[in-house]
N, C-alpha and C. Protein backbone atom coordinates (compact mmCIF):
# COMPACT_ATOMS: atom_id res chain seq x y z
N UNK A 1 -69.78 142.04 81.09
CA UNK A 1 -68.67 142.55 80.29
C UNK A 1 -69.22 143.62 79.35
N UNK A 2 -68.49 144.76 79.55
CA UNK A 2 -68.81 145.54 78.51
C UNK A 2 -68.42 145.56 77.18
N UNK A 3 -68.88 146.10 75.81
CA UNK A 3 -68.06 146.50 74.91
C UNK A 3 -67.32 147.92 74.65
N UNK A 4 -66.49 147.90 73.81
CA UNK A 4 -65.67 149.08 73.82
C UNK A 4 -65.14 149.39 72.23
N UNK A 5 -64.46 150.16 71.43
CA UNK A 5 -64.67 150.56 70.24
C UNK A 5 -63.27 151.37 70.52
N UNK A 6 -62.11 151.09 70.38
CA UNK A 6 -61.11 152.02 70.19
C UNK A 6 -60.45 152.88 68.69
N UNK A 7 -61.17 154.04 68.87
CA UNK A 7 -61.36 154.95 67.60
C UNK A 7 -59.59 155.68 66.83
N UNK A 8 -58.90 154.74 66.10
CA UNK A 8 -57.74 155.27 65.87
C UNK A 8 -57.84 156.30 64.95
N UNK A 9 -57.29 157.69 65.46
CA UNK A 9 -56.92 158.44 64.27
C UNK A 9 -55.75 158.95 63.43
N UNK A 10 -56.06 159.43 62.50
CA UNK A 10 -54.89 159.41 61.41
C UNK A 10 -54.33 160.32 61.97
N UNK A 11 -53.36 160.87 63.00
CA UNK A 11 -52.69 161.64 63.53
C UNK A 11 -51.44 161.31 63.95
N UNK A 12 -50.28 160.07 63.25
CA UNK A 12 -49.39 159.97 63.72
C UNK A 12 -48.43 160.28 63.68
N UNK A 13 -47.18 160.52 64.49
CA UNK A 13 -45.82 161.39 64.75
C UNK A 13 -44.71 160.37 63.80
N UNK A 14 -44.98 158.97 64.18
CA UNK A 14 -44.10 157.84 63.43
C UNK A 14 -44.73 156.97 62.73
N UNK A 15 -44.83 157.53 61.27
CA UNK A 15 -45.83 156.63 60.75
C UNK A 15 -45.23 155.15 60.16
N UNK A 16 -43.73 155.27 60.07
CA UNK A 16 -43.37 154.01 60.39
C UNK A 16 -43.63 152.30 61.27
N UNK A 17 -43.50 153.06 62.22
CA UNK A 17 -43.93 152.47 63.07
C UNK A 17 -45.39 151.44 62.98
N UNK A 18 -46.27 152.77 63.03
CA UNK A 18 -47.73 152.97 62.84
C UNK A 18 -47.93 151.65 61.44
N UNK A 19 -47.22 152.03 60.73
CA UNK A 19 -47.64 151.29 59.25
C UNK A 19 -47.02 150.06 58.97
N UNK A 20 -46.22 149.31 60.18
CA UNK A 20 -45.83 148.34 59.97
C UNK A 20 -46.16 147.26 59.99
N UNK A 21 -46.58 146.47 59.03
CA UNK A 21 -47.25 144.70 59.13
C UNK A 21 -46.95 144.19 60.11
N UNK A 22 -45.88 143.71 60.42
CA UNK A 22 -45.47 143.06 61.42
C UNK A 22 -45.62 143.67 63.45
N UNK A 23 -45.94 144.81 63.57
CA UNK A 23 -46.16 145.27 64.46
C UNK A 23 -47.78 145.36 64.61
N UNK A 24 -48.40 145.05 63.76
CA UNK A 24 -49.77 145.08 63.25
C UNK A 24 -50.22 143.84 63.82
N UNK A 25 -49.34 143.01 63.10
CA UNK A 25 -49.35 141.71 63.53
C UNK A 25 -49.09 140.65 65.08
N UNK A 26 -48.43 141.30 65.19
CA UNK A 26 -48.24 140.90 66.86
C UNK A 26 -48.80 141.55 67.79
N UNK A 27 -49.76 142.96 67.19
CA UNK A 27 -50.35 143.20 68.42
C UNK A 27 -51.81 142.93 68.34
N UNK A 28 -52.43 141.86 67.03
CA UNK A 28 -53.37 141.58 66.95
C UNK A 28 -53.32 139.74 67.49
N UNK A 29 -52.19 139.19 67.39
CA UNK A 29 -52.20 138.47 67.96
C UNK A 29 -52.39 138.36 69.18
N UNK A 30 -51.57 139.27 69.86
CA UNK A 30 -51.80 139.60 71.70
C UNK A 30 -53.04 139.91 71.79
N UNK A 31 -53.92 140.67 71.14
CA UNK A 31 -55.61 140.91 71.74
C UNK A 31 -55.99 139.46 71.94
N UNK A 32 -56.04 138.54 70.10
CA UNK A 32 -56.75 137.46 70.44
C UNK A 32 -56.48 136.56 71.17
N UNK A 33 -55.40 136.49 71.94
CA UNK A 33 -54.42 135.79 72.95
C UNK A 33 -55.65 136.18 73.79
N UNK A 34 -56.12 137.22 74.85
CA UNK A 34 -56.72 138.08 75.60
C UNK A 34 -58.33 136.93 75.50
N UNK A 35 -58.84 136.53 74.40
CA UNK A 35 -60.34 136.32 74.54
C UNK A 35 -61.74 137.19 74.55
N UNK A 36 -60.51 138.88 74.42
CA UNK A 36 -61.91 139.95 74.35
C UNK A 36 -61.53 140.85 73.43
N UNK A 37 -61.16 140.38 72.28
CA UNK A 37 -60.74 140.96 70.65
C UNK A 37 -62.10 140.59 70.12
N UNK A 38 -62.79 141.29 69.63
CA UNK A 38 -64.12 141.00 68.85
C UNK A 38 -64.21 141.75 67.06
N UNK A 39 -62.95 142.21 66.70
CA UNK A 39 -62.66 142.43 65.01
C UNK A 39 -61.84 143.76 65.09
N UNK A 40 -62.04 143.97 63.85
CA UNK A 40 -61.49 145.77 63.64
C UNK A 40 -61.07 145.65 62.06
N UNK A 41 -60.76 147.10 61.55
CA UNK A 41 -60.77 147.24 60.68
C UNK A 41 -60.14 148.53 60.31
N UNK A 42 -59.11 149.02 59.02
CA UNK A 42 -58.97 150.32 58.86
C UNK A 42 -60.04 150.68 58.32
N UNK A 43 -60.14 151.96 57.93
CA UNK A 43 -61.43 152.55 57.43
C UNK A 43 -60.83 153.33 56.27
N UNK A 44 -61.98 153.10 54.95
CA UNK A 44 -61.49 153.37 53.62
C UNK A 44 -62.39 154.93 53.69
N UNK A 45 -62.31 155.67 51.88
CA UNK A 45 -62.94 156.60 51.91
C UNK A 45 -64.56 156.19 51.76
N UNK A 46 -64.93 157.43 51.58
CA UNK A 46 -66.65 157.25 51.63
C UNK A 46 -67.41 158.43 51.65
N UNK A 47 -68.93 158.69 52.10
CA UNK A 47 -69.22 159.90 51.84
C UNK A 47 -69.77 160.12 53.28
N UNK A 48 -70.07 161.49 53.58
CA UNK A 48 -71.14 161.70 54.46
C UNK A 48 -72.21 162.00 53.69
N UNK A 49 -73.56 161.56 54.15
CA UNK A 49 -74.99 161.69 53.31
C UNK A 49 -76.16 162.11 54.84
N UNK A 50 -76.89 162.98 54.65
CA UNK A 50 -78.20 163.68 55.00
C UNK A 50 -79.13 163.73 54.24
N UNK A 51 -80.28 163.20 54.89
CA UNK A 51 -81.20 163.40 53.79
C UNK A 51 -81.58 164.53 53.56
N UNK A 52 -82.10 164.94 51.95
CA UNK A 52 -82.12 166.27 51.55
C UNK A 52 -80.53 166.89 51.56
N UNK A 53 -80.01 167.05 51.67
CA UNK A 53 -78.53 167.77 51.42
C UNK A 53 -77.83 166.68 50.10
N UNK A 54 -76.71 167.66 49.83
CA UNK A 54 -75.86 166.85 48.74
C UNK A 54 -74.76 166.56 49.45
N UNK A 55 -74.10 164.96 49.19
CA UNK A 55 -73.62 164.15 49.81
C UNK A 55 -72.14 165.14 50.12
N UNK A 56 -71.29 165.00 51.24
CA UNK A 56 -70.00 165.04 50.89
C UNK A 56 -68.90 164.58 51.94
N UNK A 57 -67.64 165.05 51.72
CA UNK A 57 -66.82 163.98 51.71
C UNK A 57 -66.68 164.02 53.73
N UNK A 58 -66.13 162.27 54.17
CA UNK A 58 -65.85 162.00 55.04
C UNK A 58 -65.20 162.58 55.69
N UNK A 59 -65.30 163.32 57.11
CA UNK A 59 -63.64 163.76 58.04
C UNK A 59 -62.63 162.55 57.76
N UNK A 60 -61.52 163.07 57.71
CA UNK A 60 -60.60 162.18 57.71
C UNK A 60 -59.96 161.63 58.31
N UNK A 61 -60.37 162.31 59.92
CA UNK A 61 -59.03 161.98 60.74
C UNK A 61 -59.34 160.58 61.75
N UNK A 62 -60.43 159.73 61.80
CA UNK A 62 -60.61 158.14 61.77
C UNK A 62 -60.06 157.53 61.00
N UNK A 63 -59.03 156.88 61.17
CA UNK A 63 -58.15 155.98 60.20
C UNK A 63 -58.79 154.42 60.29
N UNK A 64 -59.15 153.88 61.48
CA UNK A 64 -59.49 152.84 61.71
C UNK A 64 -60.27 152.32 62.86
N UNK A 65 -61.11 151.25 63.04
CA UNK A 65 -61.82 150.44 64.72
C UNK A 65 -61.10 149.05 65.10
N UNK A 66 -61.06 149.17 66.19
CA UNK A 66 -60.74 147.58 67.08
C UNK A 66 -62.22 147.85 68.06
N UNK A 67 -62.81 146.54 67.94
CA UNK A 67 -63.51 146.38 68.96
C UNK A 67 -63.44 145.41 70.06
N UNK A 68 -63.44 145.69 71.32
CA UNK A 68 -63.04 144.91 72.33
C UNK A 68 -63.64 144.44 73.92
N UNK A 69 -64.05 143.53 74.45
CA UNK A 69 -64.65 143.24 75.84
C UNK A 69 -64.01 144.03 76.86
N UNK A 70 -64.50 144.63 77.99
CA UNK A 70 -63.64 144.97 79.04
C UNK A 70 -64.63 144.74 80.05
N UNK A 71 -64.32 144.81 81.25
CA UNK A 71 -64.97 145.11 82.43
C UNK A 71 -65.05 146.65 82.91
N UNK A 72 -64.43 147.53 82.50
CA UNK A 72 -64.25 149.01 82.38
C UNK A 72 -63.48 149.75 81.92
N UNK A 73 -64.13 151.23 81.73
CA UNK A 73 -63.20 152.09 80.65
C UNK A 73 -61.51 151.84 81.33
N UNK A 74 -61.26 151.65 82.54
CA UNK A 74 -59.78 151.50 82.86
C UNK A 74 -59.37 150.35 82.05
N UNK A 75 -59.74 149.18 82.09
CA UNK A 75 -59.93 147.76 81.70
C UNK A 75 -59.10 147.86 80.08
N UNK A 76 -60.29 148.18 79.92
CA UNK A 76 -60.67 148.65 78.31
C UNK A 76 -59.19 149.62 77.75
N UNK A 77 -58.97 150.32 78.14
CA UNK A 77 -57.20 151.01 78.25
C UNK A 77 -56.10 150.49 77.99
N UNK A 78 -55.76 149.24 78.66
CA UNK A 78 -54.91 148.13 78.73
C UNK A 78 -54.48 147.88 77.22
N UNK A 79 -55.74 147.67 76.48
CA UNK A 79 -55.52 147.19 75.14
C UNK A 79 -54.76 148.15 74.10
N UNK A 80 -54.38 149.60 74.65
CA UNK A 80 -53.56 150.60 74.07
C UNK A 80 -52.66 150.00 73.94
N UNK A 81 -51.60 149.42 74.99
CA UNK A 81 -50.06 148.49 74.74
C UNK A 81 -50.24 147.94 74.04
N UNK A 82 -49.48 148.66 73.22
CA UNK A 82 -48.17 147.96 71.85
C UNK A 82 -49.15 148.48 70.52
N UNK A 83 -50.15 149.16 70.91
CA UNK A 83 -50.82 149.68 69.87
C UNK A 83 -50.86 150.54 68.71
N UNK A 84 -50.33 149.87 67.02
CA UNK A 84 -49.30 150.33 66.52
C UNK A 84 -49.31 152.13 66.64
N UNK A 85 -50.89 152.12 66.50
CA UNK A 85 -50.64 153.78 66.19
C UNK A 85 -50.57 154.62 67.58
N UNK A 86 -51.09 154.32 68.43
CA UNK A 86 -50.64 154.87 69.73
C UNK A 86 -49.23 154.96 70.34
N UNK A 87 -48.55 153.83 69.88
CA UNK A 87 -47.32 153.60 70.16
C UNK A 87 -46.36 154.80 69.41
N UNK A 88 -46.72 155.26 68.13
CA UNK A 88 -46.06 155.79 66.87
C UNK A 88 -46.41 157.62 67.39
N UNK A 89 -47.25 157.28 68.31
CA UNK A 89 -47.75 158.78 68.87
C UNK A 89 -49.11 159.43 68.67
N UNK A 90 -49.48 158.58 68.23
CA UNK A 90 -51.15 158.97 67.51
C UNK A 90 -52.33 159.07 68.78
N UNK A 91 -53.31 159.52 68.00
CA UNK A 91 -54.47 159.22 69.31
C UNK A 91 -55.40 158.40 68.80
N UNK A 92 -55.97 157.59 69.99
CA UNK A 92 -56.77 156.62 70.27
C UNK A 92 -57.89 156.77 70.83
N UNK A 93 -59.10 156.70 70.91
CA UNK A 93 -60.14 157.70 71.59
C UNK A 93 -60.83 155.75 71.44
N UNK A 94 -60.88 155.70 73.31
CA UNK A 94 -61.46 154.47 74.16
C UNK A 94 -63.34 154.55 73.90
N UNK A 95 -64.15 154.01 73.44
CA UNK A 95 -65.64 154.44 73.29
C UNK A 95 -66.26 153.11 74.22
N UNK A 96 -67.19 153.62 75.37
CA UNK A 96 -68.09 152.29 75.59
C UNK A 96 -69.27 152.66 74.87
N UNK A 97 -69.39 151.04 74.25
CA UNK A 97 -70.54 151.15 73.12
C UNK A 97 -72.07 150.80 74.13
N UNK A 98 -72.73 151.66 74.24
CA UNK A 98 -73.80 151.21 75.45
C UNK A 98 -74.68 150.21 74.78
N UNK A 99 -75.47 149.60 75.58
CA UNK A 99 -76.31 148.18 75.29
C UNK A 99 -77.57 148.91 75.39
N UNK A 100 -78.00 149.42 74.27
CA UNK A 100 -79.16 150.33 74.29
C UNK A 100 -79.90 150.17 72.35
């Protein structure tokens, strides 16, 4: 089984939608229903840092991670349905996290 990292960004058409608890909620229930939901999280501000350079600010357009089991990037896809911000029109960018 692979892992996978679905990269939501802050790009949505219905942010209604997108921002709703309860749609939040039932589609985190359906992953862990699944057995290959492994966390997630929105993502707050923060800095970018290099060493030697002066720190500055984060791109913004990562709003949040789900991380998830699949057997392949098709696999791994599936877990888009009902996905608030994909659903609302946003993009979702599928990552296999390699075992390296």
């Amino acid at each position: 089984m692979n892992e996978y990292i679905l990269l939501m960004h802050d790009d949505v058409v219905d942010r209604a939608k997108s921002n709703d608890g309860e749609n939040w909620g039932k589609y985190f229930a359906a992953l862990r229903n699944t057995g290959h939901f492994d966390g997630g999280s929105s993502i707050g501000s923060g800095e970018s840092l290099k060493k030697g350079q002066i720190p500055s600010a984060t791109v913004s357009q990562i709003g949040g991670f789900i991380r998830v089991r699949a057997e392949s990037l098709e696999a791994a896809k599936t877990f888009l349905r009902d996905n608030p911000v994909y659903e609302g029109g946003g993009t979702v960018e599928v990552r296999e996290l390699p075992k390296d």
